[in-house]
PDB file of N, CA and C in Angstrom:
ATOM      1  N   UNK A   1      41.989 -31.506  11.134  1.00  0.00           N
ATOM      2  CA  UNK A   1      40.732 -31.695  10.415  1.00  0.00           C
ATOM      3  C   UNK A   1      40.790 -30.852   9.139  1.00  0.00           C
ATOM      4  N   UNK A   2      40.582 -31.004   7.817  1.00  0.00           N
ATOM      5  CA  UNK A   2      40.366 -31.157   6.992  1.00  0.00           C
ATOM      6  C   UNK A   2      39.114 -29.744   6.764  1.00  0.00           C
ATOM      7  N   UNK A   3      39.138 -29.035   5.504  1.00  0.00           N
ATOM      8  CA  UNK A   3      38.220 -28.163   5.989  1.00  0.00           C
ATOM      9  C   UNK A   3      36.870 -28.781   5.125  1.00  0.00           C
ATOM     10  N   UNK A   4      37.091 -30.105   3.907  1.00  0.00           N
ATOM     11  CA  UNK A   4      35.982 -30.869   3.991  1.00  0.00           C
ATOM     12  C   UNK A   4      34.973 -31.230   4.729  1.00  0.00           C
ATOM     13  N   UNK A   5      35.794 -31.977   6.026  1.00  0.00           N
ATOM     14  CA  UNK A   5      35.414 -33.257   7.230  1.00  0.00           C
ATOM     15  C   UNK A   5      34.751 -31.604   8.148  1.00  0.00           C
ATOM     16  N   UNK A   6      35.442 -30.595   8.150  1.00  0.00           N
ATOM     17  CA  UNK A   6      34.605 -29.509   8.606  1.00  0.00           C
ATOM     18  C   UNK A   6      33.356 -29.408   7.980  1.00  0.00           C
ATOM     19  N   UNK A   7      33.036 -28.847   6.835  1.00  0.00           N
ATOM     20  CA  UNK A   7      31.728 -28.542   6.293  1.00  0.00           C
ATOM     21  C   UNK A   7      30.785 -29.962   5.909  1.00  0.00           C
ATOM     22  N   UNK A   8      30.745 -30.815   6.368  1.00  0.00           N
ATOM     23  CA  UNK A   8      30.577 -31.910   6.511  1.00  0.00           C
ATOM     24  C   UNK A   8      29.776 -32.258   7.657  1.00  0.00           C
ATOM     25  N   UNK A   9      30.731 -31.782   8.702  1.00  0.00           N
ATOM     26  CA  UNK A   9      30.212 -31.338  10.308  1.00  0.00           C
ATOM     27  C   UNK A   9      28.767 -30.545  10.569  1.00  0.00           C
ATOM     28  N   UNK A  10      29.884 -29.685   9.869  1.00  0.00           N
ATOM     29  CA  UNK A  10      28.359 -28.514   9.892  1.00  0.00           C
ATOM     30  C   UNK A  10      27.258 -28.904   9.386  1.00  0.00           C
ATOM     31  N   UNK A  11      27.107 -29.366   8.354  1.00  0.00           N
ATOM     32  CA  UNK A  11      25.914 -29.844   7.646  1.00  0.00           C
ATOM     33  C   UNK A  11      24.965 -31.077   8.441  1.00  0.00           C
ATOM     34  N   UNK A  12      26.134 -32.053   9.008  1.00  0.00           N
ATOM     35  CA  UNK A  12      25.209 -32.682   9.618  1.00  0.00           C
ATOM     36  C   UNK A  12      24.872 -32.489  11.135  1.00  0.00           C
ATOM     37  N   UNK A  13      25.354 -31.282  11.897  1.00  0.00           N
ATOM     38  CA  UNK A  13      24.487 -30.943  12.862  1.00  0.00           C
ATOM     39  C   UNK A  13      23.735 -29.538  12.731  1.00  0.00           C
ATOM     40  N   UNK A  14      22.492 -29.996  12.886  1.00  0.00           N
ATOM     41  CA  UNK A  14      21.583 -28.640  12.590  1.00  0.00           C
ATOM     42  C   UNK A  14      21.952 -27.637  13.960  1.00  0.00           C
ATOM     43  N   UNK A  15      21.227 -26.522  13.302  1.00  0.00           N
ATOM     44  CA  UNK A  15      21.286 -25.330  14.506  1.00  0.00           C
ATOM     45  C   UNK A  15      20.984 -25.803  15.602  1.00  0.00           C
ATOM     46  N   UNK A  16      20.700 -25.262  16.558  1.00  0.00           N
ATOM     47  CA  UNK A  16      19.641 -25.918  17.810  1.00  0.00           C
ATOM     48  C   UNK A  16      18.312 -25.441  17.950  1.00  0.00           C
ATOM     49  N   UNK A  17      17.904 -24.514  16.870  1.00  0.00           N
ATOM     50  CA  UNK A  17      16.617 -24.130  16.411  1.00  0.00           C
ATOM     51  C   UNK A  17      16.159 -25.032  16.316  1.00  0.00           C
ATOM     52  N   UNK A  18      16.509 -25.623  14.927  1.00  0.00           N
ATOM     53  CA  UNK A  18      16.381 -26.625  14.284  1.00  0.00           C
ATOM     54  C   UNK A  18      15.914 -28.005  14.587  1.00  0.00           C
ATOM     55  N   UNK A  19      17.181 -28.536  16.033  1.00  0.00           N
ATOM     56  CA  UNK A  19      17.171 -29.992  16.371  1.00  0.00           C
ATOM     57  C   UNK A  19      15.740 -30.068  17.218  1.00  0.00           C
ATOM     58  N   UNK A  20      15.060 -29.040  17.664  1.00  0.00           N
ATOM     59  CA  UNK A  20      14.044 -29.105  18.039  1.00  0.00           C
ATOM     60  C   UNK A  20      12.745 -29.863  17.148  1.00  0.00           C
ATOM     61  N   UNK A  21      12.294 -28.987  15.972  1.00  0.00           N
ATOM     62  CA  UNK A  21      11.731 -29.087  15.451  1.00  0.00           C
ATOM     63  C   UNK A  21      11.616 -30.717  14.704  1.00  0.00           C
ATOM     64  N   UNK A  22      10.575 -31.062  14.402  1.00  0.00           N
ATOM     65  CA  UNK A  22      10.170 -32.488  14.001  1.00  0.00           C
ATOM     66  C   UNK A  22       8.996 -32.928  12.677  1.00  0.00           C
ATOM     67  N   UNK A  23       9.328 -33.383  11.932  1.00  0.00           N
ATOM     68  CA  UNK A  23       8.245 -33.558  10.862  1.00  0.00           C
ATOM     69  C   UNK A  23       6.858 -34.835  11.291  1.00  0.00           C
ATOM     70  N   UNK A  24       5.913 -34.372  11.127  1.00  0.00           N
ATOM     71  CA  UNK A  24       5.114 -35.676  11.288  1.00  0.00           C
ATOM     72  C   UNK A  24       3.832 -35.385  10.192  1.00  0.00           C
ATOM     73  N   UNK A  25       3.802 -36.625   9.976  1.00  0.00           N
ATOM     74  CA  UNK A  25       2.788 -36.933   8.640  1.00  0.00           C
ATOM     75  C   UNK A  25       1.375 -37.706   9.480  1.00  0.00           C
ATOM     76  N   UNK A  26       0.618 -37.340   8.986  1.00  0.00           N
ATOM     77  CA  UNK A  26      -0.760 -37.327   9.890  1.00  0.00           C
ATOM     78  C   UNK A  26      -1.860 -37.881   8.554  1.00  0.00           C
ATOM     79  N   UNK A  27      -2.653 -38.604   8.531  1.00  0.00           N
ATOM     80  CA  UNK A  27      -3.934 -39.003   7.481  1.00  0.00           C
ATOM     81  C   UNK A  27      -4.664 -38.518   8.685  1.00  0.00           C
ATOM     82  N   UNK A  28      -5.838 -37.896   7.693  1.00  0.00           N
ATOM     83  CA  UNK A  28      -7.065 -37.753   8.782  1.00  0.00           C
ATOM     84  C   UNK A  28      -8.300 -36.956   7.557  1.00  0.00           C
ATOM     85  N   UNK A  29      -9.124 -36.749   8.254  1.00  0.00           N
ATOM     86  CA  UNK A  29     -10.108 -36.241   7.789  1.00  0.00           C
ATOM     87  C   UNK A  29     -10.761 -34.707   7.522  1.00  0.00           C
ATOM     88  N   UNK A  30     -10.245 -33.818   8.842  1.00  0.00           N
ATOM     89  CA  UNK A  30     -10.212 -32.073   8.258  1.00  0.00           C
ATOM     90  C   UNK A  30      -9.288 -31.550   9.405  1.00  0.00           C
ATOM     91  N   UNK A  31      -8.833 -30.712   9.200  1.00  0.00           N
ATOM     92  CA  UNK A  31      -7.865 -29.855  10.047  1.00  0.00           C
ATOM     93  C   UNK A  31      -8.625 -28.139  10.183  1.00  0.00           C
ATOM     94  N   UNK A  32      -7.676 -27.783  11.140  1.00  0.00           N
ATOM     95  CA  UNK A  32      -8.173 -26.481  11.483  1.00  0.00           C
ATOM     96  C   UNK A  32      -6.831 -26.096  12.024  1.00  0.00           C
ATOM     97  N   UNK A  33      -7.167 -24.906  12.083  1.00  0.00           N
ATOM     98  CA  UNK A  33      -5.751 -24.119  12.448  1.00  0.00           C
ATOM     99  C   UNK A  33      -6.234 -22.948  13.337  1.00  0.00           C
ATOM    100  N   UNK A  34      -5.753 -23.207  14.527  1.00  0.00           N
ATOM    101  CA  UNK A  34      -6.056 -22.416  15.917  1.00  0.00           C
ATOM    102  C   UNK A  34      -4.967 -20.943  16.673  1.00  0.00           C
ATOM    103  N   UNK A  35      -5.759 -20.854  17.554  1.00  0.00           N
ATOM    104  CA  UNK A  35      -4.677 -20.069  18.243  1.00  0.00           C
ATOM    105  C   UNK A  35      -5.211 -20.605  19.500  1.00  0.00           C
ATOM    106  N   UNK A  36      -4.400 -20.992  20.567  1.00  0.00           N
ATOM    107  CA  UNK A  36      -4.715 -21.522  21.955  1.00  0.00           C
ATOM    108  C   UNK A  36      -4.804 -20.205  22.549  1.00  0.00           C
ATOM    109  N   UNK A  37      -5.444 -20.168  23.851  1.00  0.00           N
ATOM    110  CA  UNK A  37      -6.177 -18.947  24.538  1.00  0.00           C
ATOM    111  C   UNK A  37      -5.823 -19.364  25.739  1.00  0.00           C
ATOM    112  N   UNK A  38      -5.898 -18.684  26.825  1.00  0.00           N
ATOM    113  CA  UNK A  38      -5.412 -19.043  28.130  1.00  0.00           C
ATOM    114  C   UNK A  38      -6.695 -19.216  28.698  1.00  0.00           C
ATOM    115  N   UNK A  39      -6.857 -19.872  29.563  1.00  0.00           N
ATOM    116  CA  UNK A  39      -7.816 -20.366  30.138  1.00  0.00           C
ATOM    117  C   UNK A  39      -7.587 -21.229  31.583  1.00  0.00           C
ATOM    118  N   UNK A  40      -7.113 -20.087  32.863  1.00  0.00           N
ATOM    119  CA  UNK A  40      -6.873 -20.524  34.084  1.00  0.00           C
ATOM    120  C   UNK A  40      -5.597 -21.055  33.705  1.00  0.00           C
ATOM    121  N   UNK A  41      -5.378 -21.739  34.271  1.00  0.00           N
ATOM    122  CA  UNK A  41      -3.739 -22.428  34.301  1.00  0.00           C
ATOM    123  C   UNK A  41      -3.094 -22.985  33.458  1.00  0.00           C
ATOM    124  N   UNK A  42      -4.299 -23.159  31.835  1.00  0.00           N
ATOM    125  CA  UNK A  42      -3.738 -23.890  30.877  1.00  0.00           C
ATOM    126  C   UNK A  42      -4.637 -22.738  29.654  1.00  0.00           C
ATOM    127  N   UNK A  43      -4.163 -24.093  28.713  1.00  0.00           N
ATOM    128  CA  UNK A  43      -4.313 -23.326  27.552  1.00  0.00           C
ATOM    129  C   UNK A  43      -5.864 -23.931  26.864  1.00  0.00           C
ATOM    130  N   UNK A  44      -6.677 -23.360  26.260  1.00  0.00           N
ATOM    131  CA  UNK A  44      -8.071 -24.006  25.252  1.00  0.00           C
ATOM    132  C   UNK A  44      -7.903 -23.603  24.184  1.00  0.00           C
ATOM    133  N   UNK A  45      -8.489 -24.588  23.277  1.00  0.00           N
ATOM    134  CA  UNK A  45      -8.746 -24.193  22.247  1.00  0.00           C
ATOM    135  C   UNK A  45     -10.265 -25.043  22.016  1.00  0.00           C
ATOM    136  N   UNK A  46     -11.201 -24.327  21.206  1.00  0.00           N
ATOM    137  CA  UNK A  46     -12.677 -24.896  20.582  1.00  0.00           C
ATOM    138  C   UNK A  46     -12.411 -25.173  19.166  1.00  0.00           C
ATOM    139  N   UNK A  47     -13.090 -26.137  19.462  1.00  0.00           N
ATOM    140  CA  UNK A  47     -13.309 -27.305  18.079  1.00  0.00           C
ATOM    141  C   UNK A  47     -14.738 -27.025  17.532  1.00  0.00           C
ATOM    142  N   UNK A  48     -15.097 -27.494  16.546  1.00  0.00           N
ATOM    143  CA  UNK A  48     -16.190 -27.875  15.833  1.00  0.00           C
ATOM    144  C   UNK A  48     -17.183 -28.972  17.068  1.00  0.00           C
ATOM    145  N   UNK A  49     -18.152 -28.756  16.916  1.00  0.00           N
ATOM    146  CA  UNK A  49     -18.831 -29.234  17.668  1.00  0.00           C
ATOM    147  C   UNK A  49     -19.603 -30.865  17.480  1.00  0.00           C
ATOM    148  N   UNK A  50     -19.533 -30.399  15.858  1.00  0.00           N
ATOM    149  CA  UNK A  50     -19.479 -32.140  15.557  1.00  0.00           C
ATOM    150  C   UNK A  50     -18.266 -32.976  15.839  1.00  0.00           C
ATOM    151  N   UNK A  51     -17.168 -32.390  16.479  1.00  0.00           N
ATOM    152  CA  UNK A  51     -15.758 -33.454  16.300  1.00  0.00           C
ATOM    153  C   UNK A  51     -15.948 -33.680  17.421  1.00  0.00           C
ATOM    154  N   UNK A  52     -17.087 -33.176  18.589  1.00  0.00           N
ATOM    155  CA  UNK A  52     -17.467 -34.157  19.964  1.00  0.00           C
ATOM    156  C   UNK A  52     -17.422 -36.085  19.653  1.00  0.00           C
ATOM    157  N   UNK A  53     -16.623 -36.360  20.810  1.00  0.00           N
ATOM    158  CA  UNK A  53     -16.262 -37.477  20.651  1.00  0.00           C
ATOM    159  C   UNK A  53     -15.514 -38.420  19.731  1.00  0.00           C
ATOM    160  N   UNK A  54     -14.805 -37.548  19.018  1.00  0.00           N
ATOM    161  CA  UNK A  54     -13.733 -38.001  17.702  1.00  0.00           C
ATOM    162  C   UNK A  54     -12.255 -38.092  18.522  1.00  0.00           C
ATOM    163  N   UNK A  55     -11.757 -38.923  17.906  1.00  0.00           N
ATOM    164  CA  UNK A  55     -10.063 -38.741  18.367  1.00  0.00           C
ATOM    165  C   UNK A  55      -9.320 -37.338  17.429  1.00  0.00           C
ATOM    166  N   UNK A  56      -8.509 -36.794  18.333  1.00  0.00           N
ATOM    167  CA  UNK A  56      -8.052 -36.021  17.773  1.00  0.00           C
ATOM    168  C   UNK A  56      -6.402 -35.659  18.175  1.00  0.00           C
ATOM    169  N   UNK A  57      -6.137 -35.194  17.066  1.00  0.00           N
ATOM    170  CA  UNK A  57      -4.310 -34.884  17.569  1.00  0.00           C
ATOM    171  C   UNK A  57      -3.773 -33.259  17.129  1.00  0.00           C
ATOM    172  N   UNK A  58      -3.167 -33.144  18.422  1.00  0.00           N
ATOM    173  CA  UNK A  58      -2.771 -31.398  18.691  1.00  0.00           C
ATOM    174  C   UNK A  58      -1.414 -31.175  18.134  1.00  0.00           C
ATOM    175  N   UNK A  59      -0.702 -30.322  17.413  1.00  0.00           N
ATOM    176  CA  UNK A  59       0.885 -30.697  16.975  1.00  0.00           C
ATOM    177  C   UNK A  59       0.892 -29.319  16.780  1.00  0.00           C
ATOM    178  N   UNK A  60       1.646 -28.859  17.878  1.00  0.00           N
ATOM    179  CA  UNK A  60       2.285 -27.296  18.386  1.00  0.00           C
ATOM    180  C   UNK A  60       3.226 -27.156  17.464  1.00  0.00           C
ATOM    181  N   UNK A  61       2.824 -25.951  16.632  1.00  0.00           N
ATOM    182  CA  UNK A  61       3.866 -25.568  15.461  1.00  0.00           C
ATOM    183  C   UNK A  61       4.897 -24.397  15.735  1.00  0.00           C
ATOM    184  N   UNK A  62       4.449 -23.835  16.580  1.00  0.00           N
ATOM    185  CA  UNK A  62       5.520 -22.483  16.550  1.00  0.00           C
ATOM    186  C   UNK A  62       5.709 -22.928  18.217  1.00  0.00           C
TER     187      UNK A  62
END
């Protein structure tokens, strides 16, 4: 192998940090930025109280 076809390699496999992580593009209307809290066996987080009964989507960043 070639030390091209090497750095080549490398480039196209990310760390394994990395291969985790995922981009997603979202339209919507307001965001908030939380910290989840433990709460018995899982995790909560509180919303705005007007977003009762809205669809909503959760996207774990760290």
């Amino acid at each position: 192998m070639t030390n091209d076809t090497k750095k080549q390699n490398s480039r196209s496999i990310p760390d394994s940090k990395d291969r985790r992580k995922v981009k997603f593009e979202v339209y919507g209307e307001e965001m908030v930025e939380k910290i989840v809290k433990l709460s018995g066996n899982s995790g909560r987080v509180y919303l705005p109280p007007d977003w009762v009964g809205s669809r909503v989507k959760i996207i774990r960043i760290d």
